[in-house]
Structures are given as structure tokens and as C-alpha cells.
C-alpha atoms as a PDB file:
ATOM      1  CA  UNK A   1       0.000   0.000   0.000  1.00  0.00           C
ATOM      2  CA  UNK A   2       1.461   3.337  -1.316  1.00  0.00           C
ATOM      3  CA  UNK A   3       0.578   5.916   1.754  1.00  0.00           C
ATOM      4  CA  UNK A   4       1.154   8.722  -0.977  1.00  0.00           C
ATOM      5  CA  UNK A   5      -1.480   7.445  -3.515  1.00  0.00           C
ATOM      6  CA  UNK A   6      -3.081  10.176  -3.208  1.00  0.00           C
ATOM      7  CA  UNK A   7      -0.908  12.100  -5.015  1.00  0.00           C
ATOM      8  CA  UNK A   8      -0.250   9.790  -8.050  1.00  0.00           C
ATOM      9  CA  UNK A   9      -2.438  11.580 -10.321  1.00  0.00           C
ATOM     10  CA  UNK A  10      -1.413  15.134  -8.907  1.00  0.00           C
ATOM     11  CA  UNK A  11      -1.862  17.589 -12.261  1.00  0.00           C
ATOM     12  CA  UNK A  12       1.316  19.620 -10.319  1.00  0.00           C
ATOM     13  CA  UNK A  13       4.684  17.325 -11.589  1.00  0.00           C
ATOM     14  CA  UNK A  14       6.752  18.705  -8.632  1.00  0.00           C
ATOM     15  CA  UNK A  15       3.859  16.883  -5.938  1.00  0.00           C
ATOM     16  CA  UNK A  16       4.602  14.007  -8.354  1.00  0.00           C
ATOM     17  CA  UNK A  17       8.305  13.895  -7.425  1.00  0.00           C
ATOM     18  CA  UNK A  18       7.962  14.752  -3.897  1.00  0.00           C
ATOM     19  CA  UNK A  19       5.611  11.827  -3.208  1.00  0.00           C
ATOM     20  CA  UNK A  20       7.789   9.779  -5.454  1.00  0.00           C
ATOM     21  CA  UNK A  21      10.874  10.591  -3.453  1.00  0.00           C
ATOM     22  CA  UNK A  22       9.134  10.384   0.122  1.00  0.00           C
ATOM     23  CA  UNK A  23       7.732   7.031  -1.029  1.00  0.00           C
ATOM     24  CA  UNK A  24      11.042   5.611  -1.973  1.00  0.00           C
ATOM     25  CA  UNK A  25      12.250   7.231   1.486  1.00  0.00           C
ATOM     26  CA  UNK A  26       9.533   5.429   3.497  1.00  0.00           C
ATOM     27  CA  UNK A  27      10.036   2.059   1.175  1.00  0.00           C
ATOM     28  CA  UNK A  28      13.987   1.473   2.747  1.00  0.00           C
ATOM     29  CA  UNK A  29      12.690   2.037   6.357  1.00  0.00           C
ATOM     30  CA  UNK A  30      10.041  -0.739   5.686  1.00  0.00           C
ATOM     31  CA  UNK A  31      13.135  -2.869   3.732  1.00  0.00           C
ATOM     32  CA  UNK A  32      14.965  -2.356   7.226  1.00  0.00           C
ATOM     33  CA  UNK A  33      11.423  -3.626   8.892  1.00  0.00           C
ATOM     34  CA  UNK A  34      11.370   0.031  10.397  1.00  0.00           C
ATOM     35  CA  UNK A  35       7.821   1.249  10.788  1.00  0.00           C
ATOM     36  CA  UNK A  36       7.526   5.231  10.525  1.00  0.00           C
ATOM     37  CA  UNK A  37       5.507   7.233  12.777  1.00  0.00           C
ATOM     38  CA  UNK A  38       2.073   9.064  12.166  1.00  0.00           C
ATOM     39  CA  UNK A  39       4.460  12.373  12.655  1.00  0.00           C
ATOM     40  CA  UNK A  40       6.720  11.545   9.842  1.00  0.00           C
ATOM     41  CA  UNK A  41       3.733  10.771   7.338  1.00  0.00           C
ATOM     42  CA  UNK A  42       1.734  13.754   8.049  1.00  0.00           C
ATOM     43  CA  UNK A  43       4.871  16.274   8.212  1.00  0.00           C
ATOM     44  CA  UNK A  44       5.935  13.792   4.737  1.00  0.00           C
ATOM     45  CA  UNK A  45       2.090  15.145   3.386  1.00  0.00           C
ATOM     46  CA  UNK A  46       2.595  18.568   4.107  1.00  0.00           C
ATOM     47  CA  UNK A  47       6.050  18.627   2.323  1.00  0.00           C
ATOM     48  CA  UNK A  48       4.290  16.806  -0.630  1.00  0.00           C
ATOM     49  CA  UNK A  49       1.858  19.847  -1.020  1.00  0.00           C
ATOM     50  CA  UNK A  50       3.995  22.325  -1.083  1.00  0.00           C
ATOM     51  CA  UNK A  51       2.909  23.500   2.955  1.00  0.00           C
ATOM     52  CA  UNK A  52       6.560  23.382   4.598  1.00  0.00           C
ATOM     53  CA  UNK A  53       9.997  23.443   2.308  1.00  0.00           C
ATOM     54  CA  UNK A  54      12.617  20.034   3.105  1.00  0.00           C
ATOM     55  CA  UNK A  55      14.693  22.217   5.755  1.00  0.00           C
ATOM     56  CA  UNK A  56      10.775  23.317   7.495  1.00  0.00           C
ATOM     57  CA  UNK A  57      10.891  18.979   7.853  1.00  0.00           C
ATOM     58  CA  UNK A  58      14.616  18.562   8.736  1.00  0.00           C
ATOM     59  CA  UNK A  59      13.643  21.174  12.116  1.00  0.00           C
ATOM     60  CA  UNK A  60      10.379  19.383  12.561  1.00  0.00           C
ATOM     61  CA  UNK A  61      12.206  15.882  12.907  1.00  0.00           C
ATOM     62  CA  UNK A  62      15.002  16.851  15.367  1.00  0.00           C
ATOM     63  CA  UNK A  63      12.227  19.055  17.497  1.00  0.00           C
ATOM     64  CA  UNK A  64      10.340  15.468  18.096  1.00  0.00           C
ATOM     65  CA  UNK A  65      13.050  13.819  18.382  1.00  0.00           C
ATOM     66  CA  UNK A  66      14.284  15.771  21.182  1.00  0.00           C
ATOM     67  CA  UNK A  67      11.498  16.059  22.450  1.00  0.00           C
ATOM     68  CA  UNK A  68      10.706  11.901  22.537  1.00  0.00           C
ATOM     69  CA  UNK A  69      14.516  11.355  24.148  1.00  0.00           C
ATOM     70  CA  UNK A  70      13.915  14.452  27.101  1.00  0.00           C
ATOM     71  CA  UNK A  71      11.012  12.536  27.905  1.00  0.00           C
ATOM     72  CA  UNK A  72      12.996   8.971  27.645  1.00  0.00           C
ATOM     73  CA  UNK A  73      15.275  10.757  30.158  1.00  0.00           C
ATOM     74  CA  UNK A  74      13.226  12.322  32.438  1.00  0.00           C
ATOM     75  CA  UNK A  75      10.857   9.361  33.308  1.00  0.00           C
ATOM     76  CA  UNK A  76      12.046   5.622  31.415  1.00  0.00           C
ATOM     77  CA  UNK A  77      15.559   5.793  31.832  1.00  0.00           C
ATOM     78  CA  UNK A  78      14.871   6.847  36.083  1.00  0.00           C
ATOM     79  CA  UNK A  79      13.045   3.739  36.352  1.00  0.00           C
ATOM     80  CA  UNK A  80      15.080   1.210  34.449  1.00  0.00           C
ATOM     81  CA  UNK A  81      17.809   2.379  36.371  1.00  0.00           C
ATOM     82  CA  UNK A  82      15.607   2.133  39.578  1.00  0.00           C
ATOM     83  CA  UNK A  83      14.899  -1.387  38.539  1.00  0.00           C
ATOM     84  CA  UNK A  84      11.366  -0.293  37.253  1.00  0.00           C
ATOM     85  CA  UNK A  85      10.421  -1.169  34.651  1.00  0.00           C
ATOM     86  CA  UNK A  86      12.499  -3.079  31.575  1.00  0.00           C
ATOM     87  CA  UNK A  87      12.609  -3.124  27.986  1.00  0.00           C
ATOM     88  CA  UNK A  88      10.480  -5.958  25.684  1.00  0.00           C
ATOM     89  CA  UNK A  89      13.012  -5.445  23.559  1.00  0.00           C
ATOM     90  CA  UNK A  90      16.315  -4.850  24.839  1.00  0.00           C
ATOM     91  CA  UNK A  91      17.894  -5.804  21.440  1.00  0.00           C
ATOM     92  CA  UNK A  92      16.562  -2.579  20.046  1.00  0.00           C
ATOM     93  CA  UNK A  93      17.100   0.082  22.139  1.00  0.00           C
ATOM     94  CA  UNK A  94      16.120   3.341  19.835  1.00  0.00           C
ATOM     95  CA  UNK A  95      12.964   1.307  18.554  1.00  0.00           C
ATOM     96  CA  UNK A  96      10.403   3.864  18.086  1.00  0.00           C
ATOM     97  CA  UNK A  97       8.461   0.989  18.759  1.00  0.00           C
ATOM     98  CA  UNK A  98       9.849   0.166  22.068  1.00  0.00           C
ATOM     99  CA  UNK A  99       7.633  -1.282  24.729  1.00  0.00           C
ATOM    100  CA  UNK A 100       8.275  -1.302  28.350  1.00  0.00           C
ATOM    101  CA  UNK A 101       7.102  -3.693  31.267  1.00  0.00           C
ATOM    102  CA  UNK A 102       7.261  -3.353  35.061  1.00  0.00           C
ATOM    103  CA  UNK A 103       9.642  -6.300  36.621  1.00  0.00           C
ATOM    104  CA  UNK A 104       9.014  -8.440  39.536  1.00  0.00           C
ATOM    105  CA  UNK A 105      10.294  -5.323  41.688  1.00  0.00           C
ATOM    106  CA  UNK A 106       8.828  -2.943  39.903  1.00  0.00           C
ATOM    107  CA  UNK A 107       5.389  -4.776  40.447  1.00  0.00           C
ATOM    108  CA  UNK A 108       6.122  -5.649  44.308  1.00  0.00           C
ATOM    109  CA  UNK A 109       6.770  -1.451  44.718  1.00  0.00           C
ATOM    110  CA  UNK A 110       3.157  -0.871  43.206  1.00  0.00           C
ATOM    111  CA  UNK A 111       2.089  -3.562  44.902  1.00  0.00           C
ATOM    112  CA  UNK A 112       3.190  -1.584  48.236  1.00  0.00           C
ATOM    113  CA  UNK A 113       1.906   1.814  47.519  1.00  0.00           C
ATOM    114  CA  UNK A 114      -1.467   0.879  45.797  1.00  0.00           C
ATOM    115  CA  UNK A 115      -2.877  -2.780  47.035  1.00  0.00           C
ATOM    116  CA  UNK A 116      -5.513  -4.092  44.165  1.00  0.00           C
END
């Protein structure tokens, strides 16, 4: 499924290339069986129409990501380091698809504060 089908037909040739070159873009992430974000395909979209220039994206990419690792600092990293929490997938560290699960301790310490 082409998530830029949309603008296939586009009477505009430059929205033509754009999509072309985002879908090519998104197509190596999936080759590395890298899923993209909602963020990336909307901020791809409004590139595609002509909304916000490549270097408008390029800012828009590093602000999330900044603002996804601050937030990996300030509260994940605190409890894996606390004994928490751990990853699912500790193979893949900068997954964007990372998933997190409280250990035995990190259960018993709930378990303390807030009996079910």
C-alpha cells in the first residue's frame, strides 16, 4: 500500500516527485522492517503539497526527536535504572516501537503503595 497514492495523479509534476521521493524514502525504512511514525507521514504530506519546504521537515524531525529522548530521560531511563520497569526489547534500544514492562520489583513497589 502506497501511503502517498493520493498524489499519483497530482496535475502539479513537482507533488509528483515529492511523493515519489518520500515514497522511496519510506520504502527502505520498511526494507529495514522500520515502521515510521504518524508524525513523519503527516509532516511527509505537508512537504508533498507544497505546505513546509525540506529544511521546514529537517527542524520538525530533530524538534520530536528531542522532544521523545527528554522525555525517555526524564521518566524511562529513572526507572530502568531504579529497577522499574524493563525493555520488551532490549535488542533494540532506539525502537520507536519500544515497549516497556514493570519487573518483579517494579510490580512488588506498586504492589506496596497501591494494594488491588
Amino acid at each position: 500500500m502506497d501511503i502517498f497514492a493520493e498524489f499519483k495523479d497530482d496535475p502539479d509534476p513537482e507533488v509528483r516527485h515529492r511523493a515519489s521521493n518520500w515514497s522511496v524514502a519510506i520504502g527502505l525504512q520498511d526494507v529495514d522492517h522500520l515502521s515510521v511514525s504518524q508524525f513523519l507521514i503527516d509532516t511527509a504530506k505537508r512537504n508533498i503539497r507544497g505546505e513546509i519546504t525540506q529544511a521546514e521537515v529537517r527542524r520538525l524531525i530533530e524538534e520530536y526527536h528531542s522532544k521523545r529522548e527528554r522525555l525517555h530521560e526524564r521518566v524511562s531511563r529513572p526507572l530502568m535504572e531504579a529497577g522499574v520497569i524493563e525493555r520488551r526489547d532490549p535488542a533494540h534500544t532506539n525502537s520507536p516501537q519500544q515497549k516497556y514492562a514493570l519487573t518483579k520489583d517494579g510490580k512488588r513497589r506498586i504492589e506496596r503503595v497501591a494494594p488491588l
